[in-house]
Protein backbone atom coordinates (compact mmCIF):
# COMPACT_ATOMS: atom_id res chain seq x y z
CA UNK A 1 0.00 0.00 0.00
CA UNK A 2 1.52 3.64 -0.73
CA UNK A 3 1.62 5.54 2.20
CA UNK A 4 -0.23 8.99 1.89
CA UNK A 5 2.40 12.32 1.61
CA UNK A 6 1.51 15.51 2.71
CA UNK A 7 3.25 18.85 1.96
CA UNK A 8 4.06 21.45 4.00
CA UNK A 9 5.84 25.02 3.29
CA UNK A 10 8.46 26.58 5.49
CA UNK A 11 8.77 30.32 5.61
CA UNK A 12 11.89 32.35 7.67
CA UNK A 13 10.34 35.22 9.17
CA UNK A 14 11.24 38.05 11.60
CA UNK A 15 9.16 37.68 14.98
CA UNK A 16 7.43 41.59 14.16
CA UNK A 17 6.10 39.39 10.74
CA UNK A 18 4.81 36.40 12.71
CA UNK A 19 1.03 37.36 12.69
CA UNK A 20 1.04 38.61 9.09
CA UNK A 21 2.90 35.86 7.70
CA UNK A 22 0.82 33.26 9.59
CA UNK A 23 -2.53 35.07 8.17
CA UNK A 24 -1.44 34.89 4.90
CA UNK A 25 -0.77 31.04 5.20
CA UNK A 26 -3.82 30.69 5.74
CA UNK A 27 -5.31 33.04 3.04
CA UNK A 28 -2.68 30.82 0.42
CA UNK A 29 -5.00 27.46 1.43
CA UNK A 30 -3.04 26.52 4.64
CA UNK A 31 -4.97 24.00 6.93
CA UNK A 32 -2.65 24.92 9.89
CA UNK A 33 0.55 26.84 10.51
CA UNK A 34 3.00 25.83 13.32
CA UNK A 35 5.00 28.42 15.04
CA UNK A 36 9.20 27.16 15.64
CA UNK A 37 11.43 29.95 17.03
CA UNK A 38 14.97 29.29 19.22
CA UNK A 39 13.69 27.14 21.77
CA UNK A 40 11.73 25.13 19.56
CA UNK A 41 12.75 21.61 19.66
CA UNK A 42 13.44 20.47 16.08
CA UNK A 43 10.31 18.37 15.53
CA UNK A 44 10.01 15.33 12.43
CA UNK A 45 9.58 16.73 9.16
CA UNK A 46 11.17 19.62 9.81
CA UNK A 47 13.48 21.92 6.91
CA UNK A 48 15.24 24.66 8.62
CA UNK A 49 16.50 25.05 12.22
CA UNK A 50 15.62 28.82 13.00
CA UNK A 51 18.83 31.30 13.43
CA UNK A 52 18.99 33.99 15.57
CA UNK A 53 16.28 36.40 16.15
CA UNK A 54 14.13 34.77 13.22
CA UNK A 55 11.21 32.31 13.79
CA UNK A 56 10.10 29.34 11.18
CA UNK A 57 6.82 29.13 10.15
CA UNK A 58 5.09 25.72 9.20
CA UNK A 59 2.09 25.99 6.99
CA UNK A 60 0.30 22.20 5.98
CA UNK A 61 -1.41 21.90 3.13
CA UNK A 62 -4.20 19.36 1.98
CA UNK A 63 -2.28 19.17 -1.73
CA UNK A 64 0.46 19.98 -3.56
CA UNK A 65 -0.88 22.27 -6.05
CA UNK A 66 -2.22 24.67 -3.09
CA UNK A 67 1.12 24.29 -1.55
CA UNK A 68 3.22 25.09 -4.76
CA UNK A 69 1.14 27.74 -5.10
CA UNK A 70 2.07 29.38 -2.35
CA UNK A 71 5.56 29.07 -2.21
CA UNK A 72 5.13 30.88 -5.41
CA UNK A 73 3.34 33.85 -3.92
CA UNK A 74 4.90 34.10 -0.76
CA UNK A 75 8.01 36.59 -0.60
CA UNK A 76 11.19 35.12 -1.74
CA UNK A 77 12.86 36.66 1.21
CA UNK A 78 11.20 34.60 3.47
CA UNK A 79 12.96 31.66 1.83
CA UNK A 80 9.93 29.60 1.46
CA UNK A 81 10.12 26.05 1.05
CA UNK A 82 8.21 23.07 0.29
CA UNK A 83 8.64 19.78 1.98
CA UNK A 84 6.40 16.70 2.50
CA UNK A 85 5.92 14.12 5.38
CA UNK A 86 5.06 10.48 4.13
CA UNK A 87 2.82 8.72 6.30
CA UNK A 88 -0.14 9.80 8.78
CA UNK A 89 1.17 9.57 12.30
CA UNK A 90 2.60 12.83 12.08
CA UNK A 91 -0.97 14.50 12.29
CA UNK A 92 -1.64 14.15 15.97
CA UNK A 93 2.64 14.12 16.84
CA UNK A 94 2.10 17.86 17.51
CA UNK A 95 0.03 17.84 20.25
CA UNK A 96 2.36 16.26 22.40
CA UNK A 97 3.62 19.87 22.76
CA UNK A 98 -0.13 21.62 23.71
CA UNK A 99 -0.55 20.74 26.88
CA UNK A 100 -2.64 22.58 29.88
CA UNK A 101 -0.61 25.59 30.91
CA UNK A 102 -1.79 28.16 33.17
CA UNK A 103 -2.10 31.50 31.25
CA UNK A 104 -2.52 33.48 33.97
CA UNK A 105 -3.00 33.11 37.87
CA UNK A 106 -6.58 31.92 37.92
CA UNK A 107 -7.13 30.70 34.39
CA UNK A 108 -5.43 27.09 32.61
CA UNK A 109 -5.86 26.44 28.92
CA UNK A 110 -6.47 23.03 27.88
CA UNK A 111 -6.72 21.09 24.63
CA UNK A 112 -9.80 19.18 23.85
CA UNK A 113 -7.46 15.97 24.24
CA UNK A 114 -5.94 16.95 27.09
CA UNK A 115 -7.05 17.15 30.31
CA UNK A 116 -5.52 19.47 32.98
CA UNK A 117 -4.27 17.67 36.72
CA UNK A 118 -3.00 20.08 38.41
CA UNK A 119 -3.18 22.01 41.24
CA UNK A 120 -7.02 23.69 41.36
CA UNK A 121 -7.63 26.80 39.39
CA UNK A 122 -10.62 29.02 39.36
CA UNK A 123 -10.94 28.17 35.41
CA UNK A 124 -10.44 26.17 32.95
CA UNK A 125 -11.03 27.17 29.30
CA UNK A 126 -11.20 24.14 26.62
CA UNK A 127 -9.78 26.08 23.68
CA UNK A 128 -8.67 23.87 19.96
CA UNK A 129 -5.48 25.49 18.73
CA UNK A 130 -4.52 25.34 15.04
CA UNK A 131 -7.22 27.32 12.91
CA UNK A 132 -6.80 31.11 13.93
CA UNK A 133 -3.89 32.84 16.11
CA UNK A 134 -4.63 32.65 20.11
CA UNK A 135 -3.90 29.93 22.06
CA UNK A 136 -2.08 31.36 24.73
CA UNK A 137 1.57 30.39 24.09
CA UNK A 138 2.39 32.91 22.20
CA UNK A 139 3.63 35.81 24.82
CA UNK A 140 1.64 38.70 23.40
CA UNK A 141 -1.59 36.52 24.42
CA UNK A 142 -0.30 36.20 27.81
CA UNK A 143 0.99 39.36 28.35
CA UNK A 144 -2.96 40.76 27.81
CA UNK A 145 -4.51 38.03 30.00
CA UNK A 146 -2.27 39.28 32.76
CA UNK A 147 -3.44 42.53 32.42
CA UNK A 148 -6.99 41.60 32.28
CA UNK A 149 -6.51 39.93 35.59
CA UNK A 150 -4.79 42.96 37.20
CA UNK A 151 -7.96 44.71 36.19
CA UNK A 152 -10.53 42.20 36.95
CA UNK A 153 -12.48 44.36 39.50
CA UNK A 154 -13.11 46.89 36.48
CA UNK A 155 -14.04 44.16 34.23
CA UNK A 156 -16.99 42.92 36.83
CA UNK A 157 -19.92 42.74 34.54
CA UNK A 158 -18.25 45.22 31.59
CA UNK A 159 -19.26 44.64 28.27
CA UNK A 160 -15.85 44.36 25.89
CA UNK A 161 -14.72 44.94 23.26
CA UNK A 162 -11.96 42.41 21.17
CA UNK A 163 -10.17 43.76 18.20
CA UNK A 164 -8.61 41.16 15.54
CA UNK A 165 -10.27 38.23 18.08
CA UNK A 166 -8.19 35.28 16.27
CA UNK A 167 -9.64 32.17 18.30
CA UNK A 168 -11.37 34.09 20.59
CA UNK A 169 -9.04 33.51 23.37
CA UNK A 170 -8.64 37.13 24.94
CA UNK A 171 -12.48 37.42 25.27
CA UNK A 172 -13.13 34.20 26.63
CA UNK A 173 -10.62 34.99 29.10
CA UNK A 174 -12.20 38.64 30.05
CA UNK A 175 -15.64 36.70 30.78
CA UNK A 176 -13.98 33.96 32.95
CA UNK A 177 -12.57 37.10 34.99
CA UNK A 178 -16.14 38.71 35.04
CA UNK A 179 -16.90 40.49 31.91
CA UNK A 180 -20.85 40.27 31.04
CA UNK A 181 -20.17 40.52 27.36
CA UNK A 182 -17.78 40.61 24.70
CA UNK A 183 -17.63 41.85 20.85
CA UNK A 184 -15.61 40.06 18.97
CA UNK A 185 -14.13 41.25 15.62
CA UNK A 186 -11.67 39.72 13.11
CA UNK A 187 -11.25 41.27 9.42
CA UNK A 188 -10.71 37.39 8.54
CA UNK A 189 -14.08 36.07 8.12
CA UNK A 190 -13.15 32.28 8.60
CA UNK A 191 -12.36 33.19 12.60
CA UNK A 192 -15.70 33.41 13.09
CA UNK A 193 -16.47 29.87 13.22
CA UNK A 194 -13.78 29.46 15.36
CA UNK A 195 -14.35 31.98 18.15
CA UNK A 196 -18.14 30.40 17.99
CA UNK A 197 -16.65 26.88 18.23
CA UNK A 198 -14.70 27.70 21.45
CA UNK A 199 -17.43 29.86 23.11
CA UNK A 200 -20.01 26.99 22.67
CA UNK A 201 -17.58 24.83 23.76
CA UNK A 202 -16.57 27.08 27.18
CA UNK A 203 -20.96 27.76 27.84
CA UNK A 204 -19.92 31.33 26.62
CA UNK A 205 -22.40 31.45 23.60
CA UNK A 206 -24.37 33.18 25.21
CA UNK A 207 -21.50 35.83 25.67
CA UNK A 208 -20.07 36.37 22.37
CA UNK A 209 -20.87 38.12 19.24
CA UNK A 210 -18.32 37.59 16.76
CA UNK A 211 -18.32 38.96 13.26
CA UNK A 212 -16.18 40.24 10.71
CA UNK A 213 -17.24 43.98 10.93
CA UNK A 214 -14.59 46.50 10.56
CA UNK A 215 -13.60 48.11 13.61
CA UNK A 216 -14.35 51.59 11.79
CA UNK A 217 -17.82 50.09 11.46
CA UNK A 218 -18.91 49.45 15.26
CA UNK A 219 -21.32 51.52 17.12
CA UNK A 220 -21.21 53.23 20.49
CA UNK A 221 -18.55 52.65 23.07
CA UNK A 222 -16.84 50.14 25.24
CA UNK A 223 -15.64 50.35 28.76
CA UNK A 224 -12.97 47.68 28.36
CA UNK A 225 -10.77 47.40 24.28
CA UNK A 226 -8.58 44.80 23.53
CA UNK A 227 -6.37 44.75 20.72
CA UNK A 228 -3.94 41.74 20.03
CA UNK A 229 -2.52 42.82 16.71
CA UNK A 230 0.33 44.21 15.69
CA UNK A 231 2.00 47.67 15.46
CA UNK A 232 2.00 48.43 12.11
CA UNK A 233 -1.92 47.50 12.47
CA UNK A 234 -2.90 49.21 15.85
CA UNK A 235 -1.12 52.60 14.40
CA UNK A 236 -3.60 52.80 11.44
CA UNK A 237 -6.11 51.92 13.29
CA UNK A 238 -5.74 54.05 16.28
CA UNK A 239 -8.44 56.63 15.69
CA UNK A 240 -10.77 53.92 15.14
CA UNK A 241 -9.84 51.77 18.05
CA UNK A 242 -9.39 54.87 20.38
CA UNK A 243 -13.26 56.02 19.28
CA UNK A 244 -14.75 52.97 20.02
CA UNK A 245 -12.99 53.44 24.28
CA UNK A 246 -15.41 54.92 26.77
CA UNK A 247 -13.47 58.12 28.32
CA UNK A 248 -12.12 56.57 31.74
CA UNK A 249 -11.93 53.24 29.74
CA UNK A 250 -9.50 50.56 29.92
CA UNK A 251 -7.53 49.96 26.92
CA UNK A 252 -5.35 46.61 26.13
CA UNK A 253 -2.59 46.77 22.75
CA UNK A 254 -0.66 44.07 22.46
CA UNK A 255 1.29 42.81 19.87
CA UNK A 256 3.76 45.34 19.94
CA UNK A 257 7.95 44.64 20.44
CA UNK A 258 9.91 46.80 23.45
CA UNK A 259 11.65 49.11 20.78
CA UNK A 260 7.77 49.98 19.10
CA UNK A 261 6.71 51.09 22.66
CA UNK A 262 6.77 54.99 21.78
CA UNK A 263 5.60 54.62 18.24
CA UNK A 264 2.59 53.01 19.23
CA UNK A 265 2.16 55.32 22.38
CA UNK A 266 2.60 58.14 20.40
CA UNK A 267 -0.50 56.86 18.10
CA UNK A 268 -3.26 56.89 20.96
CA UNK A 269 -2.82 61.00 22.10
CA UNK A 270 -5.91 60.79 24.10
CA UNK A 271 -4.68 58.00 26.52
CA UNK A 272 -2.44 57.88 30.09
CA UNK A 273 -0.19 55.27 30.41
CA UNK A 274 -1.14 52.54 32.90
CA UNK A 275 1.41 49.51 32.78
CA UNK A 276 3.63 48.38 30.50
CA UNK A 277 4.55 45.01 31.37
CA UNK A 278 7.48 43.13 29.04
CA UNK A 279 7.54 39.31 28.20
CA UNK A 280 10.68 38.61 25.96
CA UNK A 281 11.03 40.66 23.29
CA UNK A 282 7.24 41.64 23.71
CA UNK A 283 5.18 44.40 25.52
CA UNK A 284 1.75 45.20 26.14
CA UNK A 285 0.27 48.76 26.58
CA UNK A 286 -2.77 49.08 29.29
CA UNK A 287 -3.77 52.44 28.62
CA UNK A 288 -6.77 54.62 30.05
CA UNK A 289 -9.07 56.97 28.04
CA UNK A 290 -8.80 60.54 29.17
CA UNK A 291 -12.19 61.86 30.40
């Protein structure tokens, strides 16, 4: 019997291009991209061992043609790549590394095929990793879910509002700490499904709106704004983002590397400065509206 063979493209990327570069994966036909940086251990199948200060992305694809395709497309400074793993086992080898972690101090993340034995924890969110950025790992989510939880008497039944949602993650994690509602808004239509997916599967249906209007788009004002992106996104988009903040409101950027801290800072006029906690090479902004 011939084993089946499935392709998969490898991409070089700065860590500032992560976000973009996984997005467009997707866009090319990708069925999931995995994230390899430094401390990566050098999984099966894989092309390139990353060098310093650069991360590897690895998009799988359901065909050749889709994944030719891309490598075409994708920027020939990334060094893209194509590659193939015979056999199937490989398909469920990656979640040996998604375990339960604790994302912050009262909330753990688990996998659907996981389940988390530790020591007890206010929450645990069931959240499946793979079709939209957010499941926690990545430091910029982490950095905002700390910040939520430094805030959580303010987010006590607050209605919120997430910006560039992904899987949904950050506002699943503001109504675990209290939040009555969130809005949840990705300019990728496909997220959609996903953010629905994990709020049904966390009882938070209820909860969540999630859509693919623009943030331009969205009426009235929100007590509470989130906004996992990245800086060359939150800068265009601070008028809109800073519009949609109640004056006195909390306001959450992530995203954003140390040496973009004043750029971005110097985007959002009407705000004070509230913390700026670090994570790596990564910082968040939690920033309050001036009244």
């Amino acid at each position: 019997m011939t084993e089946p063979r499935f392709p998969f493209v490898t991409i070089e990327v700065s860590p500032d291009d992560v976000d973009y570069a996984s997005g467009l994966f997707f866009e090319l036909g990708a069925a999931g991209v995995e994230e390899r940086d430094a401390t990566t251990l050098n999984k099966p199948g894989a092309l390139k061992v990353p060098g310093s200060n650069r991360v590897i992305l690895v998009g799988s694809f359901s065909d050749h043609e889709t994944a030719k395709a891309a490598v075409a497309t994708l920027d020939a400074t990334w060094n893209p790549e194509l590659g193939e793993i015979v056999g199937d086992a490989w398909r469920d080898a990656w979640k040996e590394h998604f375990r339960p972690f604790a994302i912050c101090k009262s909330i753990v993340i688990q996998p659907p095929w996981d389940t988390y034995k530790g020591p007890p924890v206010e929450t645990i969110l069931e959240l499946e990793p793979g079709r939209a950025f957010g499941t926690g790992l990545h430091e910029t989510t982490s950095l905002v879910a700390g910040v939520l939880e430094e805030h959580r008497a303010e987010l006590g039944g607050a209605e919120i509002l997430d910006v560039g949602t992904g899987s949904g993650i950050l506002a699943l994690i503001a109504l675990a700490l209290g939040a009555k509602s969130a809005r949840a808004i990705d300019n990728d239509a496909d997220v959609v499904g996903v953010v629905n997916e994990n709020a049904e599967r966390n009882q938070k249906s209820h909860a969540v709106v999630a859509d693919a209007t623009p943030v331009e788009d969205i009426e009235g004002t929100y007590p509470i704004v989130l906004a996992n992106i990245e800086a060359f996104v939150l800068i265009p988009l601070a008028k809109a983002i800073s519009a949609r903040t109640k004056p006195g409101g909390l306001l959450v950027l992530s995203g954003i590397l140390v040496p973009q801290k004043d750029t971005v800072l110097a985007a959002y006029p009407d705000f004070d400065l509230v913390s700026a906690p670090e994570k790596g090479e990564w910082i968040a902004l939690a920033l309050r509206k001036k009244a």
